[in-house]
PDB file of N, CA and C in Angstrom:
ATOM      1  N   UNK A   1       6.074 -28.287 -10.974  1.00  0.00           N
ATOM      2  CA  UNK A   1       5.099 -27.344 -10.467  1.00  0.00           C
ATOM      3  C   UNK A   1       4.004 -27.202 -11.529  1.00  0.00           C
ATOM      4  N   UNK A   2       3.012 -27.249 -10.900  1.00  0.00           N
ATOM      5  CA  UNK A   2       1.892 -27.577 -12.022  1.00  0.00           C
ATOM      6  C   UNK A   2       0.993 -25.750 -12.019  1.00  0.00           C
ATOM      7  N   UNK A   3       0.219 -25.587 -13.322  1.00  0.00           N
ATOM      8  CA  UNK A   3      -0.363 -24.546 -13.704  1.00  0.00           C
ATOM      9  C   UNK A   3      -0.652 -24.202 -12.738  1.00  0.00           C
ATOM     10  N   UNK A   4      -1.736 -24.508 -12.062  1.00  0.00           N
ATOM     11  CA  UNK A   4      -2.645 -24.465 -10.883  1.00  0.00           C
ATOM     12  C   UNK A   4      -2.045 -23.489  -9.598  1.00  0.00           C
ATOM     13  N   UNK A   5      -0.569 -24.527  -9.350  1.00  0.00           N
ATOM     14  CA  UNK A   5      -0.074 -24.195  -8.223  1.00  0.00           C
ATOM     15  C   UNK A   5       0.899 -22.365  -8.348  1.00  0.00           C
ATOM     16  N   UNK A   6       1.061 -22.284 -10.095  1.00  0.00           N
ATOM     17  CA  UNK A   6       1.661 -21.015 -10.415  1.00  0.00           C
ATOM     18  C   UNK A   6       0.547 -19.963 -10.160  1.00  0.00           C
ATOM     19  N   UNK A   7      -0.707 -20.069 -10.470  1.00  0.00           N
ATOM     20  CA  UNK A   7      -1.650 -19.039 -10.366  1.00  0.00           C
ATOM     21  C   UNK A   7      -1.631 -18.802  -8.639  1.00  0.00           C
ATOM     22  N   UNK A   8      -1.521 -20.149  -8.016  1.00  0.00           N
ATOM     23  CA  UNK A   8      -1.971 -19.537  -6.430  1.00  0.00           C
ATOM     24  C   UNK A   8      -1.178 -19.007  -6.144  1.00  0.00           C
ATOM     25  N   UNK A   9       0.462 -19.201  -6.191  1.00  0.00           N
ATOM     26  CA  UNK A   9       1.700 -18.485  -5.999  1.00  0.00           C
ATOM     27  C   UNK A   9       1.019 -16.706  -6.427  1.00  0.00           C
ATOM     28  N   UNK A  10       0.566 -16.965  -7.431  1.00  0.00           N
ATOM     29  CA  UNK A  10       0.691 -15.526  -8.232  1.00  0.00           C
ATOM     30  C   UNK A  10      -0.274 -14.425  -7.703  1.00  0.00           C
ATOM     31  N   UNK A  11      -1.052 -15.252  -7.455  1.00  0.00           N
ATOM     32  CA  UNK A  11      -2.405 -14.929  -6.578  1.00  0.00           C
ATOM     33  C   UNK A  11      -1.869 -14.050  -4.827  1.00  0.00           C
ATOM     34  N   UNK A  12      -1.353 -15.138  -4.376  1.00  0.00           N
ATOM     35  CA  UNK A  12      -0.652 -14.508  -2.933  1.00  0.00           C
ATOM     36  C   UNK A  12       0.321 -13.611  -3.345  1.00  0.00           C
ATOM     37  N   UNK A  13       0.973 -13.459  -3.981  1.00  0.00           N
ATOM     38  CA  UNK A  13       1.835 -12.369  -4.352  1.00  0.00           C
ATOM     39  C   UNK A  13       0.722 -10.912  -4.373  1.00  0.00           C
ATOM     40  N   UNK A  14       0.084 -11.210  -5.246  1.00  0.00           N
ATOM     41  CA  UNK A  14      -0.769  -9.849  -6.044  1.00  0.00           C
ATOM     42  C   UNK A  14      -1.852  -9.661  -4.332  1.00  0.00           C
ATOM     43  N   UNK A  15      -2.348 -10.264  -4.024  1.00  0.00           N
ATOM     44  CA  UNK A  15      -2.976  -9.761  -2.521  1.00  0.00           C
ATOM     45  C   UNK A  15      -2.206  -9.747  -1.513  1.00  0.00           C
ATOM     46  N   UNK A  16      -0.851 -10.040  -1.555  1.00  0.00           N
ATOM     47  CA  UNK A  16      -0.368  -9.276  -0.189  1.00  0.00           C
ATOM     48  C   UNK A  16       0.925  -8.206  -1.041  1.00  0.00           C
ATOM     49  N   UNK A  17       0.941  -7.806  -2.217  1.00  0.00           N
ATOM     50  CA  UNK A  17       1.288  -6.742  -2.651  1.00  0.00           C
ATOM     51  C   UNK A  17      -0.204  -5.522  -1.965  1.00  0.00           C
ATOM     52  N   UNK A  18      -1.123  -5.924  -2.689  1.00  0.00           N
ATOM     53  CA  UNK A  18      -2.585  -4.969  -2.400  1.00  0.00           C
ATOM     54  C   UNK A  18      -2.509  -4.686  -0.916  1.00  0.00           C
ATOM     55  N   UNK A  19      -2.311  -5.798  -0.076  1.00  0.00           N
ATOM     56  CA  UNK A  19      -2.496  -5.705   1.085  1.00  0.00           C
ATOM     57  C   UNK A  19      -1.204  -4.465   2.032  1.00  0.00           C
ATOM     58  N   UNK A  20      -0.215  -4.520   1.484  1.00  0.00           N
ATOM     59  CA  UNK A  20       0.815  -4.181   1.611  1.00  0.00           C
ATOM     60  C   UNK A  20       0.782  -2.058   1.412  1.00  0.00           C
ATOM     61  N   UNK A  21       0.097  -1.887   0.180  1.00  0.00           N
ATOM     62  CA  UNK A  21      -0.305  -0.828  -0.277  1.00  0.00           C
ATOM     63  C   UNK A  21      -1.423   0.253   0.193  1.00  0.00           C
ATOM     64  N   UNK A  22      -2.796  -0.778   0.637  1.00  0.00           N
ATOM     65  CA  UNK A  22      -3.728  -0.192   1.562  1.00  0.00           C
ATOM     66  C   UNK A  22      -3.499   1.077   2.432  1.00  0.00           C
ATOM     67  N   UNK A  23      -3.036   0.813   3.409  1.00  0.00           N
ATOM     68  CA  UNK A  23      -2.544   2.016   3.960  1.00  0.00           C
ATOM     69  C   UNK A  23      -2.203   2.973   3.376  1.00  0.00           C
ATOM     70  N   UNK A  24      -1.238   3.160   2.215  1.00  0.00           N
ATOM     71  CA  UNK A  24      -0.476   4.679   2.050  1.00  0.00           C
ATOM     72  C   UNK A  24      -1.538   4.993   1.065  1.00  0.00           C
ATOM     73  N   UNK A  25      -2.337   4.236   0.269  1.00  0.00           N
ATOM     74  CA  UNK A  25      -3.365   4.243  -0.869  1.00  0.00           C
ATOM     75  C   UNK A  25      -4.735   5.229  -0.162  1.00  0.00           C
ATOM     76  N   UNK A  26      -5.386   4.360   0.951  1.00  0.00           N
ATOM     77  CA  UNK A  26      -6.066   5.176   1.763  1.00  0.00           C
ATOM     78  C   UNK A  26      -5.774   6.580   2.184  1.00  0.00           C
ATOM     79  N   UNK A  27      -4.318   6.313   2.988  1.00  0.00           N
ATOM     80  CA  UNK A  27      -4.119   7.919   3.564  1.00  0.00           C
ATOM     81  C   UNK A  27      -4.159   8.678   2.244  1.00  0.00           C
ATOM     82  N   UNK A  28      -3.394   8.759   1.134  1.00  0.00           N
ATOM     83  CA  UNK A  28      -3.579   9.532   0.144  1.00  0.00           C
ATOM     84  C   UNK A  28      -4.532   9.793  -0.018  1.00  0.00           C
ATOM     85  N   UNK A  29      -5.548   9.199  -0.592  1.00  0.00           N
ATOM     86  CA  UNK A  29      -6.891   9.356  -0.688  1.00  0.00           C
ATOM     87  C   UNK A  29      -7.917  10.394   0.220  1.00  0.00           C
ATOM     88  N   UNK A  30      -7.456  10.222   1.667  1.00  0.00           N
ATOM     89  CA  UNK A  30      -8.421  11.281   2.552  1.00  0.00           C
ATOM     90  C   UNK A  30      -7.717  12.234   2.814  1.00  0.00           C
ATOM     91  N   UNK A  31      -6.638  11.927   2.390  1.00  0.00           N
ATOM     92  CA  UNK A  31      -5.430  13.434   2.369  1.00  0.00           C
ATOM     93  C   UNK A  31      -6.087  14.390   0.830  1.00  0.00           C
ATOM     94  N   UNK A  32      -5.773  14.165  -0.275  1.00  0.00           N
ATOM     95  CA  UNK A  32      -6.023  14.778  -1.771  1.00  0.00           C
ATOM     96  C   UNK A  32      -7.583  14.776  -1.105  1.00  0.00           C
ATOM     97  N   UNK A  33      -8.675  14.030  -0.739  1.00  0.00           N
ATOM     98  CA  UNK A  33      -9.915  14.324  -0.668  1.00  0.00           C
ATOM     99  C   UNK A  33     -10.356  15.732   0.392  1.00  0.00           C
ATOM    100  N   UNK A  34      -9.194  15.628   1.274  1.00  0.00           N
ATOM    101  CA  UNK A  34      -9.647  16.775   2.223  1.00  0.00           C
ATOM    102  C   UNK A  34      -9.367  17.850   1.674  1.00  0.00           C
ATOM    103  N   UNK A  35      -7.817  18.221   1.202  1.00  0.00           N
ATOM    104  CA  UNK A  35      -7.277  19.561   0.449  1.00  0.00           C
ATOM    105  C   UNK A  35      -7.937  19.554  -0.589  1.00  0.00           C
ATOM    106  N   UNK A  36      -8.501  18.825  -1.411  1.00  0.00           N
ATOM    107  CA  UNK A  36      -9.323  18.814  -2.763  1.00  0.00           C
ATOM    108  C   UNK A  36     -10.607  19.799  -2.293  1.00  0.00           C
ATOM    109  N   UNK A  37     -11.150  19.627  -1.207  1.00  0.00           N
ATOM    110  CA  UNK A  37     -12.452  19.951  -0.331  1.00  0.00           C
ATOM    111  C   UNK A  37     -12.084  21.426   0.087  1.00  0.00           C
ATOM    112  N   UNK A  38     -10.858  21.610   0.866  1.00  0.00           N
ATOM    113  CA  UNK A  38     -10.788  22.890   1.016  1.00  0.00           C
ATOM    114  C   UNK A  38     -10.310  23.906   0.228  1.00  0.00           C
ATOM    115  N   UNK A  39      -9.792  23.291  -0.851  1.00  0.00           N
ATOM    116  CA  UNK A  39      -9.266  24.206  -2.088  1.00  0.00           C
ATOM    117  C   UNK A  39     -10.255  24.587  -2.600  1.00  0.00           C
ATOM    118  N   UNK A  40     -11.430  23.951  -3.038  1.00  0.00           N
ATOM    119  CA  UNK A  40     -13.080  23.841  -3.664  1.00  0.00           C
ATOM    120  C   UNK A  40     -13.496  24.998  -2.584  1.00  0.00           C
ATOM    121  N   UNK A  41     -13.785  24.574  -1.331  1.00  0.00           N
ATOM    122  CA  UNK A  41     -14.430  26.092  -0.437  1.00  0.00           C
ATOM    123  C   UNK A  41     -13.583  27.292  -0.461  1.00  0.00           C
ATOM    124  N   UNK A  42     -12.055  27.412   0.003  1.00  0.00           N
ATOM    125  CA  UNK A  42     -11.621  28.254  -0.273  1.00  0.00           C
ATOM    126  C   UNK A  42     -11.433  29.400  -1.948  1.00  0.00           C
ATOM    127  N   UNK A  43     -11.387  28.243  -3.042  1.00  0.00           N
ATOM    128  CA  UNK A  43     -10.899  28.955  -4.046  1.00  0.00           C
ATOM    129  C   UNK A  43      -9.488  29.046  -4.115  1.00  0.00           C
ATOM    130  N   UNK A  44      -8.576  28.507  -3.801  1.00  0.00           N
ATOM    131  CA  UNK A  44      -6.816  28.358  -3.270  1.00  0.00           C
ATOM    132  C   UNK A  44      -6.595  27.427  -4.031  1.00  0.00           C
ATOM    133  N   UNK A  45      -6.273  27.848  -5.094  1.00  0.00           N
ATOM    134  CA  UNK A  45      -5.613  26.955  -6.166  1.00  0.00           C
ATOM    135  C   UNK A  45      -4.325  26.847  -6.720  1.00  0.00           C
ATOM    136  N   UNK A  46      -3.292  26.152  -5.443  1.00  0.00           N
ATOM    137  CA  UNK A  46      -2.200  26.061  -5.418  1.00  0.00           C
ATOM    138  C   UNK A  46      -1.675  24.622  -5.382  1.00  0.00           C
ATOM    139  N   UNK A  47      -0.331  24.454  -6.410  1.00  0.00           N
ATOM    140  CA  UNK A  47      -0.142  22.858  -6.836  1.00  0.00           C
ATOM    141  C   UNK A  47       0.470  22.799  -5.188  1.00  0.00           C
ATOM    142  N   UNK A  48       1.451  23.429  -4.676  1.00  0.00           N
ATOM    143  CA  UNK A  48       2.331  22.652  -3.616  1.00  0.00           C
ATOM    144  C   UNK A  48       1.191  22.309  -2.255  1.00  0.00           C
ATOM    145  N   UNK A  49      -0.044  22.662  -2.584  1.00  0.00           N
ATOM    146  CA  UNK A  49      -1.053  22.634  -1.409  1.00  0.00           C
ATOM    147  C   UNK A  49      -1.742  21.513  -1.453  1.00  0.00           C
ATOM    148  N   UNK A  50      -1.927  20.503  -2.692  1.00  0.00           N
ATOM    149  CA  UNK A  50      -1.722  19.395  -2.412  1.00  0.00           C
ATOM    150  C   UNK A  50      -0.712  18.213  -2.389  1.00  0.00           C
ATOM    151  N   UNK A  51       0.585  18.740  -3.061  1.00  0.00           N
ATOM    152  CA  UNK A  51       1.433  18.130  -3.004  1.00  0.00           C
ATOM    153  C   UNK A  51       2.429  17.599  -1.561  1.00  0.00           C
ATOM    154  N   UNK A  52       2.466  18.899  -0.853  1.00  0.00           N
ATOM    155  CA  UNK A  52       3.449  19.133   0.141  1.00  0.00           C
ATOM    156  C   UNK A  52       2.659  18.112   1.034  1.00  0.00           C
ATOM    157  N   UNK A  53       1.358  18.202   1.754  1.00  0.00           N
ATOM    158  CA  UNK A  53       0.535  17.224   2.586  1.00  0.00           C
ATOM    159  C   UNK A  53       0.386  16.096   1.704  1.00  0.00           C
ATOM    160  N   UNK A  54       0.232  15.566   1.181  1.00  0.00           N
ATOM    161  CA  UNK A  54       0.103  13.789   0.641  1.00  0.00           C
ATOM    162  C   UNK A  54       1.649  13.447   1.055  1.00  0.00           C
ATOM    163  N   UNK A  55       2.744  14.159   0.238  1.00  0.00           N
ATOM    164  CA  UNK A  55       3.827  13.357   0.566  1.00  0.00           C
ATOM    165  C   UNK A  55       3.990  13.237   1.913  1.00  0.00           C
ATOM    166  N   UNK A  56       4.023  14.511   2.929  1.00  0.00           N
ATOM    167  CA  UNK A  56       4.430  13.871   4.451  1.00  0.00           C
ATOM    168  C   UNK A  56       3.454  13.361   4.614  1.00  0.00           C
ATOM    169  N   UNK A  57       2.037  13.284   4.327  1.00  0.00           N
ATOM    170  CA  UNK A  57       1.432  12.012   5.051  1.00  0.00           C
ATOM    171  C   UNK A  57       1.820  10.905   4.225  1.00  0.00           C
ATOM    172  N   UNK A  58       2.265  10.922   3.554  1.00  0.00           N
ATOM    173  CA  UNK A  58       2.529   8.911   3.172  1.00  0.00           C
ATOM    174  C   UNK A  58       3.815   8.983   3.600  1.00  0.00           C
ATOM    175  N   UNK A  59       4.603   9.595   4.182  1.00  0.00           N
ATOM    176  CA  UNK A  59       5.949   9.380   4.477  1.00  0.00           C
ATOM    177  C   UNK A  59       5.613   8.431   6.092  1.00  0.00           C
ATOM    178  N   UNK A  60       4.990   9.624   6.533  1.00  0.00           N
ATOM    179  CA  UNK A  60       4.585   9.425   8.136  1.00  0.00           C
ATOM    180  C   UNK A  60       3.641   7.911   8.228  1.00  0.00           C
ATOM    181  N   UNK A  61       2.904   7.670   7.028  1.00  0.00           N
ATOM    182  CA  UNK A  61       1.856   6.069   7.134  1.00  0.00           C
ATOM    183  C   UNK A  61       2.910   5.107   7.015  1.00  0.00           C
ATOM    184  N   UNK A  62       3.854   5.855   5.646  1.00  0.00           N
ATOM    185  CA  UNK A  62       4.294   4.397   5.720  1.00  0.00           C
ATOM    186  C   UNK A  62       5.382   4.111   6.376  1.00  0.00           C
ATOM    187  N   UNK A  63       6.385   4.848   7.841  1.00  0.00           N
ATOM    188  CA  UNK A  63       6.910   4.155   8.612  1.00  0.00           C
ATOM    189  C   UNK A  63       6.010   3.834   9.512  1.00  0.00           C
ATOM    190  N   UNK A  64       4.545   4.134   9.979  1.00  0.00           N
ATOM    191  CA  UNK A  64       3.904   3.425  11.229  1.00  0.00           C
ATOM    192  C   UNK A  64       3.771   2.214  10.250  1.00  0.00           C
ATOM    193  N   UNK A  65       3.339   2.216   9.043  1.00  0.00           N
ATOM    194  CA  UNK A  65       2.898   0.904   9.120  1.00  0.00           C
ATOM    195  C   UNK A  65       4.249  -0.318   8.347  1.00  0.00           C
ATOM    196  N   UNK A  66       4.960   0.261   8.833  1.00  0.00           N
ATOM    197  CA  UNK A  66       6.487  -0.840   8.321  1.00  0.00           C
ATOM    198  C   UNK A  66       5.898  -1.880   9.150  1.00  0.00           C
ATOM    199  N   UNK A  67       5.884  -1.876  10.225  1.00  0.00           N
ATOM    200  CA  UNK A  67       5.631  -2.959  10.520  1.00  0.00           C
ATOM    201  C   UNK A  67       4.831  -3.918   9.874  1.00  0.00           C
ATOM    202  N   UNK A  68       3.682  -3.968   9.701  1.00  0.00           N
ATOM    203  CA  UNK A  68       1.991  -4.247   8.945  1.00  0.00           C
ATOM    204  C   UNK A  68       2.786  -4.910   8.387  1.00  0.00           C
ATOM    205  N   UNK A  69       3.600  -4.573   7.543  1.00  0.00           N
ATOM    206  CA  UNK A  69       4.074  -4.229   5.671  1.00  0.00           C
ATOM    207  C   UNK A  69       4.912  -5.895   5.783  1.00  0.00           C
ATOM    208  N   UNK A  70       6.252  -5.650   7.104  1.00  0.00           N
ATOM    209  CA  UNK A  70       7.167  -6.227   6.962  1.00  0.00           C
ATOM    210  C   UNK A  70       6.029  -7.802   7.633  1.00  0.00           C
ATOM    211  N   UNK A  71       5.123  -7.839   8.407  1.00  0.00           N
ATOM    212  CA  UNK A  71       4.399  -8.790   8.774  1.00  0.00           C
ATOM    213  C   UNK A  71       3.759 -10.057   7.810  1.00  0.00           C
ATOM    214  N   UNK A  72       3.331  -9.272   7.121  1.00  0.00           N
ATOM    215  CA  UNK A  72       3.065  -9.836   5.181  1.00  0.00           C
ATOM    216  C   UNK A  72       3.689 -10.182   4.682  1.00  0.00           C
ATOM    217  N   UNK A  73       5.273  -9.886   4.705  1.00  0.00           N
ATOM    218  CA  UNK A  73       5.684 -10.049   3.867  1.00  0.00           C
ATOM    219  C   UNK A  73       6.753 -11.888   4.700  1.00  0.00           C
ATOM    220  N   UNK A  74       6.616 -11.103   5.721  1.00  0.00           N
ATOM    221  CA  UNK A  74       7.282 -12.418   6.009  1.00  0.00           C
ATOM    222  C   UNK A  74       6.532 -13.753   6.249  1.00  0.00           C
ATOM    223  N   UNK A  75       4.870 -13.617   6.599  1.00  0.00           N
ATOM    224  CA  UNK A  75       4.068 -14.676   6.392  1.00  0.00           C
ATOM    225  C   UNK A  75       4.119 -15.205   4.879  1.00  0.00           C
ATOM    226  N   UNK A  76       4.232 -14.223   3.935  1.00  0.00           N
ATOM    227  CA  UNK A  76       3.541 -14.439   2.473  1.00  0.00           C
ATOM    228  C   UNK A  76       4.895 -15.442   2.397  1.00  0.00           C
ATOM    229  N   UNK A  77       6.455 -15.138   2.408  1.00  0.00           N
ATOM    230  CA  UNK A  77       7.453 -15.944   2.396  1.00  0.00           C
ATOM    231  C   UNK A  77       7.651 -17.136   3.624  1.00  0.00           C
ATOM    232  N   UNK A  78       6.872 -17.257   4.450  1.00  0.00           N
ATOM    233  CA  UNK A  78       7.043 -18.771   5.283  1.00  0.00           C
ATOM    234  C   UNK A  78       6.295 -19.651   4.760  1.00  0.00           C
ATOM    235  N   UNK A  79       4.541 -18.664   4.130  1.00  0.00           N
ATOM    236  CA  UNK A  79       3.505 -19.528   3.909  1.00  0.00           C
ATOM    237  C   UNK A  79       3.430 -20.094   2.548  1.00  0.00           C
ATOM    238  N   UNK A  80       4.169 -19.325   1.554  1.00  0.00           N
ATOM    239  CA  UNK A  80       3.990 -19.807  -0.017  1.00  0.00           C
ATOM    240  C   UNK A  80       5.769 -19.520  -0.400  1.00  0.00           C
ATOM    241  N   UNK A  81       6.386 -19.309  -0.099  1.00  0.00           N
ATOM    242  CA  UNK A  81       7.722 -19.429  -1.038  1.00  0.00           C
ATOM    243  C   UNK A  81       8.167 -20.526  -0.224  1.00  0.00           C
ATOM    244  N   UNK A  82       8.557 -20.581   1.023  1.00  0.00           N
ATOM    245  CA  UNK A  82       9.215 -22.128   1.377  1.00  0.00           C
ATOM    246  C   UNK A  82       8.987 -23.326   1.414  1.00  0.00           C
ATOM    247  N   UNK A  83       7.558 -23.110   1.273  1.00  0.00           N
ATOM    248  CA  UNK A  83       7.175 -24.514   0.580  1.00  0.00           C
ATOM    249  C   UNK A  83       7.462 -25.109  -0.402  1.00  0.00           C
ATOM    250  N   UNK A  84       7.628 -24.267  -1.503  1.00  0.00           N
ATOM    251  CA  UNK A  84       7.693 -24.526  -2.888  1.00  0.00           C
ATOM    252  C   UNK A  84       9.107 -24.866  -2.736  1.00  0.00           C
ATOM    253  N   UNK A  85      10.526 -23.821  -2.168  1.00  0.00           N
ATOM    254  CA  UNK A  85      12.143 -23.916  -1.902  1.00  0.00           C
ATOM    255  C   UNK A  85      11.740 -25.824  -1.336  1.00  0.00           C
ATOM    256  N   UNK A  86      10.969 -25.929  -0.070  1.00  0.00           N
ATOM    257  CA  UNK A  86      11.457 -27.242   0.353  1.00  0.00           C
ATOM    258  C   UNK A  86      11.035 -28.813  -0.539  1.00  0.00           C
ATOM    259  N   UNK A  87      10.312 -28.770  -1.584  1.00  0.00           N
ATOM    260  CA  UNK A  87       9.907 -29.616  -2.136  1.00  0.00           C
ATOM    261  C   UNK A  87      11.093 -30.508  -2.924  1.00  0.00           C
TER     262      UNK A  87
END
């Protein structure tokens, strides 16, 4: 297995890890951005008020998107690990 072919391996790994992550990365993001927003207008400066909403929303993203997740993961292993197993 030559240099070349380790970086592309390494390469598809690291973008369908990223790819894999998107989702719960996003929802967090407009989750902490919204309570961040209403804590700022309100003045409600309480830790479990952003804590308690991020976790059930990434709980709740990331079984809709099991699927997505498990889709990637099984292309990323037909398209770049069994090739390399069948050589």
């Amino acid at each position: 297995m030559s240099e070349a072919e380790i970086f592309e391996v390494l390469r598809a790994h690291i973008w369908a890890a990223a790819m894999m992550a998107m989702p719960i990365l996003a929802c967090t993001l407009v989750v902490g951005f919204t309570i961040g927003l209403l804590q700022a207008l309100t003045s409600i400066q309480e830790v479990t008020l952003t804590f308690i909403p991020k976790i059930l929303a990434v709980i709740i993203v990331f079984f809709l998107s099991l699927g997505y997740m498990t889709r990637i993961c099984v292309d990323l292993f037909n398209n770049s690990v069994l090739p390399l197993i069948s050589r």
